[in-house]
PDB file of N, CA and C in Angstrom:
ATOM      1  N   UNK A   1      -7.847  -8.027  -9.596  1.00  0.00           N
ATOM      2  CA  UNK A   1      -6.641  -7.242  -9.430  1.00  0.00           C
ATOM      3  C   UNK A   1      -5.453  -8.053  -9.946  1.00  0.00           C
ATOM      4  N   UNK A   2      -4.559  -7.257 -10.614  1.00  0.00           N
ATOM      5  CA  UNK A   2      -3.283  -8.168 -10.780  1.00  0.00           C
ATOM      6  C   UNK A   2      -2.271  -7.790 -10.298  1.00  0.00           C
ATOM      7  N   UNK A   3      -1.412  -8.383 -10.003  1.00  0.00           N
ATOM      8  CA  UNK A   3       0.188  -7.726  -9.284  1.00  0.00           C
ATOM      9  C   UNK A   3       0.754  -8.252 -10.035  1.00  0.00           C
ATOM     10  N   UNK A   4       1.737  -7.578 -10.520  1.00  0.00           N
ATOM     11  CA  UNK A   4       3.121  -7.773 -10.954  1.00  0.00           C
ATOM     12  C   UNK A   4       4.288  -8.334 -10.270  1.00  0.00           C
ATOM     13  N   UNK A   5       4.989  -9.436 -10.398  1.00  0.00           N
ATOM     14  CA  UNK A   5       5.809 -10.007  -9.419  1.00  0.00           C
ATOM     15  C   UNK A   5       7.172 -10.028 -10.457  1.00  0.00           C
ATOM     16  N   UNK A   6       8.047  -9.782  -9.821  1.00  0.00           N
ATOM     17  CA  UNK A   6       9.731  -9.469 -10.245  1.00  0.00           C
ATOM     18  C   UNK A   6      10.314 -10.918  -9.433  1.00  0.00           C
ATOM     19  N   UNK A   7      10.971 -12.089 -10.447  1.00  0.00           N
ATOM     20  CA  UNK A   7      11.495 -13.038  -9.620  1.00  0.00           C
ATOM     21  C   UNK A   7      12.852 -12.899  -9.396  1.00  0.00           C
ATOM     22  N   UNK A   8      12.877 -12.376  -8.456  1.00  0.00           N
ATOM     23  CA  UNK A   8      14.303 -11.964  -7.472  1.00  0.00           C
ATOM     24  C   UNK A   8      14.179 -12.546  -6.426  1.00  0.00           C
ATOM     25  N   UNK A   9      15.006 -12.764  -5.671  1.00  0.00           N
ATOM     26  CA  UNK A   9      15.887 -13.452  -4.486  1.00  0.00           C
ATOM     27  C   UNK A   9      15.444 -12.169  -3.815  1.00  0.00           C
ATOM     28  N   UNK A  10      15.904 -10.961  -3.666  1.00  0.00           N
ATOM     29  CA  UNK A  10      15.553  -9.648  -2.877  1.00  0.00           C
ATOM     30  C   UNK A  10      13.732  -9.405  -2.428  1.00  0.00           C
ATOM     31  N   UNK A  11      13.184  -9.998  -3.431  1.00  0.00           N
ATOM     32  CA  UNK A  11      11.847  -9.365  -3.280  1.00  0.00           C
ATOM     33  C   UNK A  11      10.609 -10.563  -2.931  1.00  0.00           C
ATOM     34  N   UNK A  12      11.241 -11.549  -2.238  1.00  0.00           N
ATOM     35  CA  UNK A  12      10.457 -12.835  -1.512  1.00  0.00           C
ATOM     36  C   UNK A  12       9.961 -12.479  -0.655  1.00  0.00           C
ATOM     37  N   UNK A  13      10.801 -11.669   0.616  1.00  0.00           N
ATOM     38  CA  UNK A  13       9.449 -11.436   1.677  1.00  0.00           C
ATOM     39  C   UNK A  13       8.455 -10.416   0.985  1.00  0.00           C
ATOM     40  N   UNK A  14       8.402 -10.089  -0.082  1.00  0.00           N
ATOM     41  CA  UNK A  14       7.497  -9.321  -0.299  1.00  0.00           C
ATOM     42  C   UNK A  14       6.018 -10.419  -0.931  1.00  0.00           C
ATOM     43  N   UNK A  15       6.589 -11.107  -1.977  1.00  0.00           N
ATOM     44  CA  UNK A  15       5.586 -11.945  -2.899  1.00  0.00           C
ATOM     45  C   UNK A  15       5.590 -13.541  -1.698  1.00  0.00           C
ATOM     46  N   UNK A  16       6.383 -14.015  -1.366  1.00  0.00           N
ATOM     47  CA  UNK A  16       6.664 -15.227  -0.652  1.00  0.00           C
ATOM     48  C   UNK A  16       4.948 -15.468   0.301  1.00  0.00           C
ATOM     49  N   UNK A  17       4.377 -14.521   0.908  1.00  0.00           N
ATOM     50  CA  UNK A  17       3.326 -14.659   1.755  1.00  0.00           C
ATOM     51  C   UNK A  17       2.359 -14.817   0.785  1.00  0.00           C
ATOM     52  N   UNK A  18       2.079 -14.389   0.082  1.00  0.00           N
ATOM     53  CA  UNK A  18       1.272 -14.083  -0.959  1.00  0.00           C
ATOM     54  C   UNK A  18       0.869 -15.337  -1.631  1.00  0.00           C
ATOM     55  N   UNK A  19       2.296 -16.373  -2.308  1.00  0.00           N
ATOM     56  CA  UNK A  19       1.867 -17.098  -2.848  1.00  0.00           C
ATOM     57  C   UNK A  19       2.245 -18.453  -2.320  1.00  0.00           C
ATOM     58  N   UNK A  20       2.180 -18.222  -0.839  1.00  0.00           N
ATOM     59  CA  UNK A  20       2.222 -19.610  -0.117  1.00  0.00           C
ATOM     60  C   UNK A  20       1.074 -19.447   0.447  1.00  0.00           C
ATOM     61  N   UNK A  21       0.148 -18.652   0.342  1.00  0.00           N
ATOM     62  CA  UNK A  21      -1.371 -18.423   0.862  1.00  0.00           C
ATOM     63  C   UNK A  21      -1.627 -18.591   2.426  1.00  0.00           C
ATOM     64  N   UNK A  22       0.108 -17.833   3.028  1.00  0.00           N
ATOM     65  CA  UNK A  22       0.135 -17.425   4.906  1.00  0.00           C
ATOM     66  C   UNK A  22      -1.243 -15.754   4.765  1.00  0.00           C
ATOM     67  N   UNK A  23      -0.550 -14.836   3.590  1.00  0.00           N
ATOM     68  CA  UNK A  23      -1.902 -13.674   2.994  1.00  0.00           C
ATOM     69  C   UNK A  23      -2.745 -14.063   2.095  1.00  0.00           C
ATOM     70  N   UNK A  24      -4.164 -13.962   2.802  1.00  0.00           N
ATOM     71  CA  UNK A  24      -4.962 -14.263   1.591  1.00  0.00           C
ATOM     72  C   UNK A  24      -4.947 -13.140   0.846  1.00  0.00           C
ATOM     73  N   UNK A  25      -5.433 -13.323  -0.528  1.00  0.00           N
ATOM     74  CA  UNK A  25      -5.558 -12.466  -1.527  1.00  0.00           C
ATOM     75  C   UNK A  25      -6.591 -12.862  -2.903  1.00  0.00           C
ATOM     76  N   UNK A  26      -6.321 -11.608  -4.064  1.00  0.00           N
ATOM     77  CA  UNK A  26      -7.588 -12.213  -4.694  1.00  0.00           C
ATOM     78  C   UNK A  26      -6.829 -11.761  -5.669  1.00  0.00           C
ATOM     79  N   UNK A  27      -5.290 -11.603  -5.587  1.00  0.00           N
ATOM     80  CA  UNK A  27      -4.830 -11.254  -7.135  1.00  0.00           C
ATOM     81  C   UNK A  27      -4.630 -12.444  -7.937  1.00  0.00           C
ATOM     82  N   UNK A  28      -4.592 -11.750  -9.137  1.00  0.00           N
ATOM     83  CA  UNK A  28      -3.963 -12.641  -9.943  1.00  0.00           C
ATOM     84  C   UNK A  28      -2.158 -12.263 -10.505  1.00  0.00           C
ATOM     85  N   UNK A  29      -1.100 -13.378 -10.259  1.00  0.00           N
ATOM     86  CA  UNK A  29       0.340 -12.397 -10.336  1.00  0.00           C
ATOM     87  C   UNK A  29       1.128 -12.911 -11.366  1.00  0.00           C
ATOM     88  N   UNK A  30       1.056 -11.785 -12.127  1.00  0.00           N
ATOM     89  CA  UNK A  30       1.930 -11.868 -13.353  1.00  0.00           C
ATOM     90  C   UNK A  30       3.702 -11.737 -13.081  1.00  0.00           C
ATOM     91  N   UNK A  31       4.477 -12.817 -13.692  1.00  0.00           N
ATOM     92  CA  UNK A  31       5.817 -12.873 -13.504  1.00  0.00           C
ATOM     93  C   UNK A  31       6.153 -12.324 -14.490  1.00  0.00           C
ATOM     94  N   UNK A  32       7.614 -11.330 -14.236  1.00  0.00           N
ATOM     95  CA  UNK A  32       8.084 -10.686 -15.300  1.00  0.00           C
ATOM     96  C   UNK A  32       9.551  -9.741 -14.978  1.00  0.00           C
ATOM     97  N   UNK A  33      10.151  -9.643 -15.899  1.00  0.00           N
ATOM     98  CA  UNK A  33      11.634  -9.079 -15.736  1.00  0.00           C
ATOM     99  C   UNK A  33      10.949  -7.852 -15.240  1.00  0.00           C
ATOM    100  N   UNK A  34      11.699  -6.489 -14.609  1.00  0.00           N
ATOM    101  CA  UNK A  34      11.398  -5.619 -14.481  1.00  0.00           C
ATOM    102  C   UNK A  34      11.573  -4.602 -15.561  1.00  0.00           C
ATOM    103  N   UNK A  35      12.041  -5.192 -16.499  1.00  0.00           N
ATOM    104  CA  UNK A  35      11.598  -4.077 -17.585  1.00  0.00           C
ATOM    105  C   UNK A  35      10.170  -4.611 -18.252  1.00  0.00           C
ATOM    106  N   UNK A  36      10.159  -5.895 -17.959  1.00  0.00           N
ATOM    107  CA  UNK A  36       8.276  -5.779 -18.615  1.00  0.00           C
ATOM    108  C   UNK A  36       7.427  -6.018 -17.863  1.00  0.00           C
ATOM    109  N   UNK A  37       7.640  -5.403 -16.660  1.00  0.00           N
ATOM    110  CA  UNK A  37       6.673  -5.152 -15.317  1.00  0.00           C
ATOM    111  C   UNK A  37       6.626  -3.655 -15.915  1.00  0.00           C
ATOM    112  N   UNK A  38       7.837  -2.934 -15.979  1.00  0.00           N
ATOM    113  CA  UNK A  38       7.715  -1.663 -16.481  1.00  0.00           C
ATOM    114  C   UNK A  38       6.356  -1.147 -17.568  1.00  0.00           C
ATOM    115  N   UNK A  39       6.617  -2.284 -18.623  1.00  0.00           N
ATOM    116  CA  UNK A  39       5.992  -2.232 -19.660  1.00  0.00           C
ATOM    117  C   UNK A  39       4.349  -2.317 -19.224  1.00  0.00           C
ATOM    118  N   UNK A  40       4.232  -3.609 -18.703  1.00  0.00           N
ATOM    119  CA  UNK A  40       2.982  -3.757 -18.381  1.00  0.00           C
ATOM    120  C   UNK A  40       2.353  -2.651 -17.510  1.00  0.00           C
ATOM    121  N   UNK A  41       2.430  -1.831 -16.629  1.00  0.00           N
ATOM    122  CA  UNK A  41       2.405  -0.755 -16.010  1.00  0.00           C
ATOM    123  C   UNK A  41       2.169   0.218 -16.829  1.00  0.00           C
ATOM    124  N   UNK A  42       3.344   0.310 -17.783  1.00  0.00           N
ATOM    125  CA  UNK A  42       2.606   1.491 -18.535  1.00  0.00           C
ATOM    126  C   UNK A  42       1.619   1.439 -18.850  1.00  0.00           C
ATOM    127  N   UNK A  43       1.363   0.630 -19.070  1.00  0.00           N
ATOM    128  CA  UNK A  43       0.287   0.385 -20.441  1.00  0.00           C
ATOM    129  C   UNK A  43      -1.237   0.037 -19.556  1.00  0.00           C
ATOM    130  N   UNK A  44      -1.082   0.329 -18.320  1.00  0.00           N
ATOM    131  CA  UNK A  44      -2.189   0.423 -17.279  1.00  0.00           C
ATOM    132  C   UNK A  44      -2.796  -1.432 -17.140  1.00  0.00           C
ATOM    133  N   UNK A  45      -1.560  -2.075 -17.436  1.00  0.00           N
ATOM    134  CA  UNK A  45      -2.265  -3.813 -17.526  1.00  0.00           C
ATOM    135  C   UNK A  45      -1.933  -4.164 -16.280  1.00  0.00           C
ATOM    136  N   UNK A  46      -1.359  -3.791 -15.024  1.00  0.00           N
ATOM    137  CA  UNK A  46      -1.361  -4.083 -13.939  1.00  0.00           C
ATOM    138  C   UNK A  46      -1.711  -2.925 -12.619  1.00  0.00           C
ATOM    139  N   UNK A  47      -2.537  -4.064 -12.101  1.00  0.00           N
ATOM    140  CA  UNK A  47      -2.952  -3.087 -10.820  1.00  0.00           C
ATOM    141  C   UNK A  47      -1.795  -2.968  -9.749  1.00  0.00           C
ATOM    142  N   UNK A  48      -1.315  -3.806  -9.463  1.00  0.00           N
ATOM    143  CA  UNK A  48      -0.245  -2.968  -8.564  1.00  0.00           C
ATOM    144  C   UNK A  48       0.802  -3.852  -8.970  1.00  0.00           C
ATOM    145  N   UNK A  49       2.050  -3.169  -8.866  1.00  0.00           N
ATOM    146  CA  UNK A  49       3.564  -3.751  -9.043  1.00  0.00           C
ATOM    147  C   UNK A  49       4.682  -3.081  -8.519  1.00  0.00           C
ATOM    148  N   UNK A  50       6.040  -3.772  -8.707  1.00  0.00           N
ATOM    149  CA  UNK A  50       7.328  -2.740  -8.505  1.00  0.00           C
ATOM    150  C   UNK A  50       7.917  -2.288 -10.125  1.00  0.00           C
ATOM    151  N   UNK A  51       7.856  -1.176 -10.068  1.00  0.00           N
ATOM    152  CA  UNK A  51       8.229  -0.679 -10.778  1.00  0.00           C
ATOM    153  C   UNK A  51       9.712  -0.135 -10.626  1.00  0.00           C
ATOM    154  N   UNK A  52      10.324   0.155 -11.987  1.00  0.00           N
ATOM    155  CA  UNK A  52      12.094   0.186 -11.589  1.00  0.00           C
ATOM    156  C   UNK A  52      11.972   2.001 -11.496  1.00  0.00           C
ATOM    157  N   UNK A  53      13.083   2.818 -10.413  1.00  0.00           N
ATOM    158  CA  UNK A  53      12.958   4.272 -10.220  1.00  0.00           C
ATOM    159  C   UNK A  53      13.361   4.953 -11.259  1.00  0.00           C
ATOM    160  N   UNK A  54      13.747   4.277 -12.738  1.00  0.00           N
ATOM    161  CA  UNK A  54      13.220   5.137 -13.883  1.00  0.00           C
ATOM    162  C   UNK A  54      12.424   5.399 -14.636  1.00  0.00           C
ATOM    163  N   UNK A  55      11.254   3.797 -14.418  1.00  0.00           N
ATOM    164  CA  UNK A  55       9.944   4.406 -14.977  1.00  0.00           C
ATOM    165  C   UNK A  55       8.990   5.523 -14.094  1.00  0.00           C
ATOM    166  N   UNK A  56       9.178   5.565 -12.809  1.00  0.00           N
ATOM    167  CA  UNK A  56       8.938   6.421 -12.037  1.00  0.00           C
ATOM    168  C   UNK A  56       8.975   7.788 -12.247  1.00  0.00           C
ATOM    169  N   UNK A  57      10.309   7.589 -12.608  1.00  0.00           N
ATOM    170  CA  UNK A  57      11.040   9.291 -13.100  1.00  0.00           C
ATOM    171  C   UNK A  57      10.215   9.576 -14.264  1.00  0.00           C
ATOM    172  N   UNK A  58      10.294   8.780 -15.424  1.00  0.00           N
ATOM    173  CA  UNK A  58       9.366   9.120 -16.691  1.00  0.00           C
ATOM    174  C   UNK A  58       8.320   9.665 -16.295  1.00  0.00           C
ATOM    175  N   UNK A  59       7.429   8.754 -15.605  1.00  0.00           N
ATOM    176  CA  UNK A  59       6.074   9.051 -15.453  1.00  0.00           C
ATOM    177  C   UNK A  59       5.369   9.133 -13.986  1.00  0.00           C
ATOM    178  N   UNK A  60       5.793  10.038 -13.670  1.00  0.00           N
ATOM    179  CA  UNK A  60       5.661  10.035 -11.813  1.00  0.00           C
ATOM    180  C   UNK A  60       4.569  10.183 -12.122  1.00  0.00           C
ATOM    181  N   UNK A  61       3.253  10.637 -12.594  1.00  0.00           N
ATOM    182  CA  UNK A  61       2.155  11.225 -12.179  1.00  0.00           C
ATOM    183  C   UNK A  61       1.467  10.089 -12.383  1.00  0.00           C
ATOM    184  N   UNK A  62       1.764   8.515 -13.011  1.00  0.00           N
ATOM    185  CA  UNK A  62       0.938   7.473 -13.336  1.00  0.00           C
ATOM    186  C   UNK A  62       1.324   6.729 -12.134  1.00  0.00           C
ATOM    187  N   UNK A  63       2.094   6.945 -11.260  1.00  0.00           N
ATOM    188  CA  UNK A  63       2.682   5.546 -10.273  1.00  0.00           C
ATOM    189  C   UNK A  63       1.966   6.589  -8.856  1.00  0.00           C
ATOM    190  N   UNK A  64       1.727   5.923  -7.920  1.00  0.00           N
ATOM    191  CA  UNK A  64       2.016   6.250  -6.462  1.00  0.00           C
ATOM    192  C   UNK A  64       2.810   5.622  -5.451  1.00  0.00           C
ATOM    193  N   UNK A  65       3.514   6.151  -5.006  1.00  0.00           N
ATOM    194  CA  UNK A  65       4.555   5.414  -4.038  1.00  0.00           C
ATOM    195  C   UNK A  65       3.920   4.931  -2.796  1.00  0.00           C
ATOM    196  N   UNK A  66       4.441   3.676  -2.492  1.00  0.00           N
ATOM    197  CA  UNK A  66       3.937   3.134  -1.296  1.00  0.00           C
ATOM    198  C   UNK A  66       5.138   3.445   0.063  1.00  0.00           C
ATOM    199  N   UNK A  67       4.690   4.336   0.862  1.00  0.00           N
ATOM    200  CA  UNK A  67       5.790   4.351   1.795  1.00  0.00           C
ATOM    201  C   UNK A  67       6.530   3.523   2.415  1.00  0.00           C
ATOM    202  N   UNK A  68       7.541   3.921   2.650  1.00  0.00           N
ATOM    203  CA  UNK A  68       8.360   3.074   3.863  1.00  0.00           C
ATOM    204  C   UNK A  68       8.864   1.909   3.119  1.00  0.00           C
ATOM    205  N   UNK A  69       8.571   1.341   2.055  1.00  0.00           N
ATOM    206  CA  UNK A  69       8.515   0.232   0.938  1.00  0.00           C
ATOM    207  C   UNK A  69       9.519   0.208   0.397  1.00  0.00           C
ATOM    208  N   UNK A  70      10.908  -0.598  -0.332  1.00  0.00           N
ATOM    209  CA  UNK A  70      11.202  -0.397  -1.220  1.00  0.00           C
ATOM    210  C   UNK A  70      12.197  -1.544  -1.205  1.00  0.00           C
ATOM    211  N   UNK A  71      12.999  -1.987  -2.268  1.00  0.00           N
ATOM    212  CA  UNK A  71      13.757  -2.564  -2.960  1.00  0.00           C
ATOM    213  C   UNK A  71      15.110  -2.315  -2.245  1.00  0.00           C
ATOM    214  N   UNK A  72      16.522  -2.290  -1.458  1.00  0.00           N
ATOM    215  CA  UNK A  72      17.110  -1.436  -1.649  1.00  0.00           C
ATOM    216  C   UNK A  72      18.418  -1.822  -0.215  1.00  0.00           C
ATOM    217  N   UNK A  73      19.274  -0.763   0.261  1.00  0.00           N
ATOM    218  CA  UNK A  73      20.424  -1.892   0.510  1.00  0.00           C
ATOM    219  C   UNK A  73      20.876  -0.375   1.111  1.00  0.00           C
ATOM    220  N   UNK A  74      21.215  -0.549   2.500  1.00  0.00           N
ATOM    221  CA  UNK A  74      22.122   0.496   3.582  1.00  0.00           C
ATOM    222  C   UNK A  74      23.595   0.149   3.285  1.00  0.00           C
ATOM    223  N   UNK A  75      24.129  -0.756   2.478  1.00  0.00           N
ATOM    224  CA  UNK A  75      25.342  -0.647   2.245  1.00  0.00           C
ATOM    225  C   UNK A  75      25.636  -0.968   0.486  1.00  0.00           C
ATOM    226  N   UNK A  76      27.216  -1.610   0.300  1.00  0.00           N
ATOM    227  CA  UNK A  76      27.361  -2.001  -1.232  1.00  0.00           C
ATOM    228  C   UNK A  76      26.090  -3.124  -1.551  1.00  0.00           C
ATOM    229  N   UNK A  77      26.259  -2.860  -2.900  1.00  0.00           N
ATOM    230  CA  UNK A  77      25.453  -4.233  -3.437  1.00  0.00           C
ATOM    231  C   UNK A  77      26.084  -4.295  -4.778  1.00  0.00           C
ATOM    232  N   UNK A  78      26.347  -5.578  -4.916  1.00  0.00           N
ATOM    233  CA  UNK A  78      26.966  -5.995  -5.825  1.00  0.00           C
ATOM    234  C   UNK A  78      25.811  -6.590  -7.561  1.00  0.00           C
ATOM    235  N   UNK A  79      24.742  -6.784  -7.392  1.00  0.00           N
ATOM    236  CA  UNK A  79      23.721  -7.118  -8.362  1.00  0.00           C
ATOM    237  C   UNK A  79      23.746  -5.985  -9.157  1.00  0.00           C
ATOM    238  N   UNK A  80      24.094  -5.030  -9.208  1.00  0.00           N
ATOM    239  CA  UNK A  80      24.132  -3.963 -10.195  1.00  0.00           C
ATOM    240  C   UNK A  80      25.658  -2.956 -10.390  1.00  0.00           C
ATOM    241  N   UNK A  81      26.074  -3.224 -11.499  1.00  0.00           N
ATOM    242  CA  UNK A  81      27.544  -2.801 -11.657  1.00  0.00           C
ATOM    243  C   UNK A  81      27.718  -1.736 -12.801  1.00  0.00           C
ATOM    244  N   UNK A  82      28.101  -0.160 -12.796  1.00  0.00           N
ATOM    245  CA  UNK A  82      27.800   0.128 -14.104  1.00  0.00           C
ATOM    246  C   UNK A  82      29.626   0.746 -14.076  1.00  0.00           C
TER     247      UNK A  82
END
């Protein structure tokens, strides 16, 4: 299996257990911006990852959402400015 890992500051408690081996596991985890986590995903080269909510939108019928899960912020956040 491979996972896709996004190196962000936000998404440590997610990968952090994983690769301090507190969860065992049997992936193997590919590092990558989230646009080529995107990429890799498409292209069916990873078994599980975060994907960004516009490749989602593209291609909802290739992703499944993991509940309750996500990336994301009850107030401002300043890491993304458009």
């Amino acid at each position: 299996m491979i996972l896709g890992k996004i190196g962000f500051v936000n998404v440590l408690p997610i990968y952090y257990p994983l690769e301090a081996g507190i969860v065992p596991h049997q992936f193997t985890v590919v590092s990558g911006t989230p646009a080529q986590l995107n990429e890799l995903a498409a292209r069916g080269e990873l078994d599980v990852s975060a994907v960004s909510s516009v490749e989602y939108a593209r291609h909802p019928e290739r992703y499944l959402l993991v509940p309750n899960l996500s990336i994301s912020s009850r107030g401002p956040v300043g890491s993304v400015l458009l």
